[in-house]
N, C-alpha and C. Protein backbone atom coordinates (compact mmCIF):
# COMPACT_ATOMS: atom_id res chain seq x y z
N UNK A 1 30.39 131.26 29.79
CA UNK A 1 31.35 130.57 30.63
C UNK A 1 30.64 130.00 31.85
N UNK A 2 30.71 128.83 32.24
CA UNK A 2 30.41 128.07 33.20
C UNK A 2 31.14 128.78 34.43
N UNK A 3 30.63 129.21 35.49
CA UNK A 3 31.10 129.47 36.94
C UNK A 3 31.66 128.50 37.91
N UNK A 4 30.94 127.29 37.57
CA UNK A 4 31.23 126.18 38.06
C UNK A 4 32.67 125.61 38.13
N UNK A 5 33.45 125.79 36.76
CA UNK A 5 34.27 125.24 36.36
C UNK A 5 35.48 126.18 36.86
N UNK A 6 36.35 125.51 37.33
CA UNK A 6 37.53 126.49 37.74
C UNK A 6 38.57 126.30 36.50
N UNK A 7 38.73 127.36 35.99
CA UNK A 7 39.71 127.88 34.48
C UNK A 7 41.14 126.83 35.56
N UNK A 8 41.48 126.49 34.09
CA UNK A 8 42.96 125.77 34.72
C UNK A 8 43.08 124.36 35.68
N UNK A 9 41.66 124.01 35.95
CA UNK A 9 41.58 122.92 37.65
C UNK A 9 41.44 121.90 36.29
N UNK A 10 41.90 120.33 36.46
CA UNK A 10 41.46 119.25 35.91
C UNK A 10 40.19 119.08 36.54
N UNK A 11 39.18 118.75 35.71
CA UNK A 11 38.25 118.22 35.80
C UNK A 11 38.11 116.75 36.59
N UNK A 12 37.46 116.30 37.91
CA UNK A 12 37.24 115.32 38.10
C UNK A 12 36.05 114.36 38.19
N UNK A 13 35.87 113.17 37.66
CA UNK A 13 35.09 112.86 37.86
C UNK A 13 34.65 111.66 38.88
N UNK A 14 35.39 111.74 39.70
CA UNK A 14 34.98 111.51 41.52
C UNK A 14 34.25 112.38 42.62
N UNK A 15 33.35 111.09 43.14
CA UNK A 15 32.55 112.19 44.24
C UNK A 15 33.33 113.36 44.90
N UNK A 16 32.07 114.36 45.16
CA UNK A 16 33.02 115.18 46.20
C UNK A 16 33.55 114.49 47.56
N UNK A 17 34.66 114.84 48.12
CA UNK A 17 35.50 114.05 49.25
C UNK A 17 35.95 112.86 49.37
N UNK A 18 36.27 112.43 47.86
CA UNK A 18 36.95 111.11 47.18
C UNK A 18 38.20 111.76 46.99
N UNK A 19 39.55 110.65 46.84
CA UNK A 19 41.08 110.80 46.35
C UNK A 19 40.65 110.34 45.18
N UNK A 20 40.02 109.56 44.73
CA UNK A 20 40.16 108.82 43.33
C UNK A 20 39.28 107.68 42.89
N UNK A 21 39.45 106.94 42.69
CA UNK A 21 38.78 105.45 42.45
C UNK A 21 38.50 104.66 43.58
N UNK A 22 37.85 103.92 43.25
CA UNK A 22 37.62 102.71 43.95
C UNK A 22 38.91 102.20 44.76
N UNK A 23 38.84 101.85 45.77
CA UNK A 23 39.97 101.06 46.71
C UNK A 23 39.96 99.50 45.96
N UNK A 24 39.62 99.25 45.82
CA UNK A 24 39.57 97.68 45.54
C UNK A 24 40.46 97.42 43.86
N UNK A 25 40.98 96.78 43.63
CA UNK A 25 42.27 95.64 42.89
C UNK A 25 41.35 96.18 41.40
N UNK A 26 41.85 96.60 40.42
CA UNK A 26 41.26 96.51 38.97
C UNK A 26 41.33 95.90 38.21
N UNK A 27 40.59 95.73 37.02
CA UNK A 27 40.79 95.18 36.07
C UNK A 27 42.36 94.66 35.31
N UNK A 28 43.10 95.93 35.45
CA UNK A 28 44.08 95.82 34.95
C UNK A 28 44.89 95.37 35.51
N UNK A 29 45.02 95.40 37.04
CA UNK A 29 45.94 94.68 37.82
C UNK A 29 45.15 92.64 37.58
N UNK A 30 44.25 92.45 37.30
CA UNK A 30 43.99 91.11 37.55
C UNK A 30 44.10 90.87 36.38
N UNK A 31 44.42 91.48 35.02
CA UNK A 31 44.71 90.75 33.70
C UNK A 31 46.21 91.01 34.06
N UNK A 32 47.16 91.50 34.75
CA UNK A 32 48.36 91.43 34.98
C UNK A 32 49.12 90.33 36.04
N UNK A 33 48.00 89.93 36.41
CA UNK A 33 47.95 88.57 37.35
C UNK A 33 47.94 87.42 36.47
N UNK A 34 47.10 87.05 35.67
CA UNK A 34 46.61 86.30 34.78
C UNK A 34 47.93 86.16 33.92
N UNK A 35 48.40 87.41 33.00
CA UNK A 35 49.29 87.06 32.56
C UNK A 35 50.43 85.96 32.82
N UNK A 36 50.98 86.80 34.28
CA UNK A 36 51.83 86.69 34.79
C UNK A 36 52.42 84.78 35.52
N UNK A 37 50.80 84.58 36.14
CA UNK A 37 50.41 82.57 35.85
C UNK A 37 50.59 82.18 34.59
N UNK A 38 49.89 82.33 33.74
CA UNK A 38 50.24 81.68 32.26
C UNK A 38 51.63 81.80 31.88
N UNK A 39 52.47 82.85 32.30
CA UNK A 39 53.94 82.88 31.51
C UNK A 39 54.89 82.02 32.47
N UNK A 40 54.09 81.82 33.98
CA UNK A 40 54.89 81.05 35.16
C UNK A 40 54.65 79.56 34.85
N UNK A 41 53.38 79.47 33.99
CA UNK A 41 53.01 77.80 33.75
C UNK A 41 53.53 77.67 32.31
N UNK A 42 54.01 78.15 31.51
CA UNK A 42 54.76 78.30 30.23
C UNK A 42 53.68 78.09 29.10
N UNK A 43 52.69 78.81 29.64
CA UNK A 43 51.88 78.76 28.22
C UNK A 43 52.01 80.14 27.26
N UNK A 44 51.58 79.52 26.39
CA UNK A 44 52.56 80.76 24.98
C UNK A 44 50.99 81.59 24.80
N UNK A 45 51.53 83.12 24.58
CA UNK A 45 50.33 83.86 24.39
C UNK A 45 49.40 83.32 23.10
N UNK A 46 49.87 82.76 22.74
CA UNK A 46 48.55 82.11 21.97
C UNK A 46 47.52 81.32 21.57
N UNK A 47 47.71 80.85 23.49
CA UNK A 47 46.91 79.63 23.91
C UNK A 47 45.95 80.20 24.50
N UNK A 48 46.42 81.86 25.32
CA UNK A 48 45.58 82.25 26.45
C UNK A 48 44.01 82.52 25.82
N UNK A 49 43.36 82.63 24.79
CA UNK A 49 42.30 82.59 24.73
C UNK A 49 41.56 81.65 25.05
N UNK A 50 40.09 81.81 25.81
CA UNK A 50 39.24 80.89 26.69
C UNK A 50 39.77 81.02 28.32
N UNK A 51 41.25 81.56 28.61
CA UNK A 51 41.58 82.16 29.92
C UNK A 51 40.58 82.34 30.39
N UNK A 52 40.36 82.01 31.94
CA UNK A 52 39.67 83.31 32.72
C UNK A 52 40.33 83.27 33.82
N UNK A 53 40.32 84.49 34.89
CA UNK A 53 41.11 84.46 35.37
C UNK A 53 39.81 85.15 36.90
N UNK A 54 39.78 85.20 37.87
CA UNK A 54 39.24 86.35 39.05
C UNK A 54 40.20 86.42 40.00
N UNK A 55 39.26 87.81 41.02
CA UNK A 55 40.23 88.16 41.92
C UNK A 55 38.93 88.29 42.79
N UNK A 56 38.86 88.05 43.93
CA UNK A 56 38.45 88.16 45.41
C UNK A 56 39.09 88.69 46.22
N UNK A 57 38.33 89.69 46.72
CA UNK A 57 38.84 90.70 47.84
C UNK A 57 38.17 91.20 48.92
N UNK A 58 37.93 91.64 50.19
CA UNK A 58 37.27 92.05 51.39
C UNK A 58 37.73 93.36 51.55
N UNK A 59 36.94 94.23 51.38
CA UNK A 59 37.21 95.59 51.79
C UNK A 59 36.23 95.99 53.04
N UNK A 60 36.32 95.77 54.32
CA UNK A 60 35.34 96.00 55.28
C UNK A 60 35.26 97.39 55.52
N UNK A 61 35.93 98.37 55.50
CA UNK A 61 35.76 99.53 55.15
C UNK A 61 35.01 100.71 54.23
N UNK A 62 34.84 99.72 53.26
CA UNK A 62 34.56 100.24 52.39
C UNK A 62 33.02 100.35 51.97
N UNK A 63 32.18 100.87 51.12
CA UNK A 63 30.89 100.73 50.94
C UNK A 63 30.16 99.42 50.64
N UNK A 64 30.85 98.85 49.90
CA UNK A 64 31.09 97.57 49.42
C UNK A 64 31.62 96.11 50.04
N UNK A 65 31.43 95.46 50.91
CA UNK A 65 32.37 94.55 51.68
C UNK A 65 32.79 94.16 50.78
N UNK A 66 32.95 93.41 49.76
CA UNK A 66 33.47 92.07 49.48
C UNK A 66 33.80 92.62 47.04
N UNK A 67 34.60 92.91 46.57
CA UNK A 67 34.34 92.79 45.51
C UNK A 67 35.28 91.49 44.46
N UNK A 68 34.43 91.11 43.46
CA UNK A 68 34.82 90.22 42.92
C UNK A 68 34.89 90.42 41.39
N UNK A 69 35.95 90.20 40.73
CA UNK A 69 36.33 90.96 39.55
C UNK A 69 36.85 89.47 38.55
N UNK A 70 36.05 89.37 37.57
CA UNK A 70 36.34 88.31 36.61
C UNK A 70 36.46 88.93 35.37
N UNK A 71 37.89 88.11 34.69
CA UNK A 71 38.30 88.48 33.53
C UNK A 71 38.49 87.07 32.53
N UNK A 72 38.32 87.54 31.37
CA UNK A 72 38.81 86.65 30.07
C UNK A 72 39.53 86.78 28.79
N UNK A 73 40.03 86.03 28.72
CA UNK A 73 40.91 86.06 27.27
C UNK A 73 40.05 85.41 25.97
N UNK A 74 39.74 86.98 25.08
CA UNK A 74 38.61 86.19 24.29
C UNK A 74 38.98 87.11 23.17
N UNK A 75 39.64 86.04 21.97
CA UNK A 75 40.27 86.76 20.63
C UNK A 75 41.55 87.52 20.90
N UNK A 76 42.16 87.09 21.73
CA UNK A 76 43.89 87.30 22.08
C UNK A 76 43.53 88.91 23.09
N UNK A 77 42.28 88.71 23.57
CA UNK A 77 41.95 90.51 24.48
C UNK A 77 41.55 89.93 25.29
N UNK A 78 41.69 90.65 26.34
CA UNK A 78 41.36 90.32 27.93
C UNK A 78 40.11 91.57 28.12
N UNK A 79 39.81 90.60 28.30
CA UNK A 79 38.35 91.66 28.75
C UNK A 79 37.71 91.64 30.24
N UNK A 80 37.17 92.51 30.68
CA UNK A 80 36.74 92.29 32.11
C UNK A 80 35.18 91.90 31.70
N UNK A 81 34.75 90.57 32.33
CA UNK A 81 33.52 90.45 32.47
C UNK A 81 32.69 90.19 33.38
N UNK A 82 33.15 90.73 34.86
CA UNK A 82 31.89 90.47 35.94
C UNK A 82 32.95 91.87 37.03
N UNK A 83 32.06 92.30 37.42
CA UNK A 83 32.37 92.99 38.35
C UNK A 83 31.34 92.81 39.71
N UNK A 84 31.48 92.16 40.38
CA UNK A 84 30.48 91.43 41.20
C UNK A 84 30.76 92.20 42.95
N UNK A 85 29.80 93.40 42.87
CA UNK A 85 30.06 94.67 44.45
C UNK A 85 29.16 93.80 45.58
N UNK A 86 29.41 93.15 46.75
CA UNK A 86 28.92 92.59 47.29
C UNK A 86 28.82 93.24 48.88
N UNK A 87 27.60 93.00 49.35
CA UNK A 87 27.60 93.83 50.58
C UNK A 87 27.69 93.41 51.99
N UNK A 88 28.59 91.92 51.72
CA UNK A 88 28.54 91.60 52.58
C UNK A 88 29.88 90.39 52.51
N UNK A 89 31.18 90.67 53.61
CA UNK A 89 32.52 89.84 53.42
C UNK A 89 32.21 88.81 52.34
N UNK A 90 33.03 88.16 51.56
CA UNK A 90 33.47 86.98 51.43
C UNK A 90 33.52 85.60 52.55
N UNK A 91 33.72 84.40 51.81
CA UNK A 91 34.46 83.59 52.96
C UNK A 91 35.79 83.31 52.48
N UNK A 92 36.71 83.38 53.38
CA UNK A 92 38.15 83.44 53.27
C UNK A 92 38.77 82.51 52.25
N UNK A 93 38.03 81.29 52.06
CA UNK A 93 38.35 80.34 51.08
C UNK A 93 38.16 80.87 49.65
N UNK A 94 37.03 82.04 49.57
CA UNK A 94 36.98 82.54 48.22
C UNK A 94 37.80 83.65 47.60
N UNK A 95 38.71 84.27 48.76
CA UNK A 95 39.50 85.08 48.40
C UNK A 95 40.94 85.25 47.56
N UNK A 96 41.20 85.79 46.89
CA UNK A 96 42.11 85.99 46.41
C UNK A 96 42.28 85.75 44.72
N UNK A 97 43.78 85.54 44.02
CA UNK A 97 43.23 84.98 42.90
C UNK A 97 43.29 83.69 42.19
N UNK A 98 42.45 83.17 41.07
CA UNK A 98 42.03 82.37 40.72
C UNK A 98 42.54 82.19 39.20
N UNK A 99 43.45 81.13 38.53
CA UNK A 99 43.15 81.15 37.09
C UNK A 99 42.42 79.91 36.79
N UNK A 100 41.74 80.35 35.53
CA UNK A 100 40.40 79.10 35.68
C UNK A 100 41.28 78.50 33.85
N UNK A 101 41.22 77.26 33.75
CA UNK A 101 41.77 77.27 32.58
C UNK A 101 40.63 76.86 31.06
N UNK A 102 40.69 76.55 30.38
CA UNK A 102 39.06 76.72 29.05
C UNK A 102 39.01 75.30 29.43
N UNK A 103 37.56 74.93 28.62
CA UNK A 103 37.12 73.97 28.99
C UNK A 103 37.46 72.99 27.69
């Protein structure tokens, strides 16, 4: 038996003196963004492949100033493909989110 492990405690796998995850916007909230434009511009889920969609954010608090999170619709799945940790703000013009439409 491991000593380490407290019988009964969930296991976490966050630093010690962390609540949880990352502060910054996820994946799943920015394919819920994405969605949410495409169904406001009336495109039918079966166009959204070639989607992409990002999110820009400033966390000055945080370890990280600035993170930038790009997603795509590729074979009717949204996938996250850039997670971009930057150490230094954004400029305000790049913030927020973005749907990019296929080429």
């Amino acid at each position: 038996m491991n000593d380490n492990i407290n019988q009964g405690e969930p296991l976490s796998f966050f630093p010690k003196g962390t609540d949880g995850p990352c502060p910054h916007t996820g994946g799943s909230d920015v394919i819920e963004m994405a969605e949410s434009a495409l169904k406001k511009l009336e495109i039918k889920c079966e166009s959204w492949n070639g989607y992409r969609a990002e999110f820009v954010e400033n966390l000055p608090n945080y370890m990280w100033k600035s993170i930038k999170t790009v997603i795509a619709c590729e074979n009717e799945k949204w996938v996250i493909k850039e997670i971009d940790r930057r150490d230094k703000l954004s400029h305000e013009s790049e913030l927020g989110f973005k749907l990019i439409s296929p080429i």
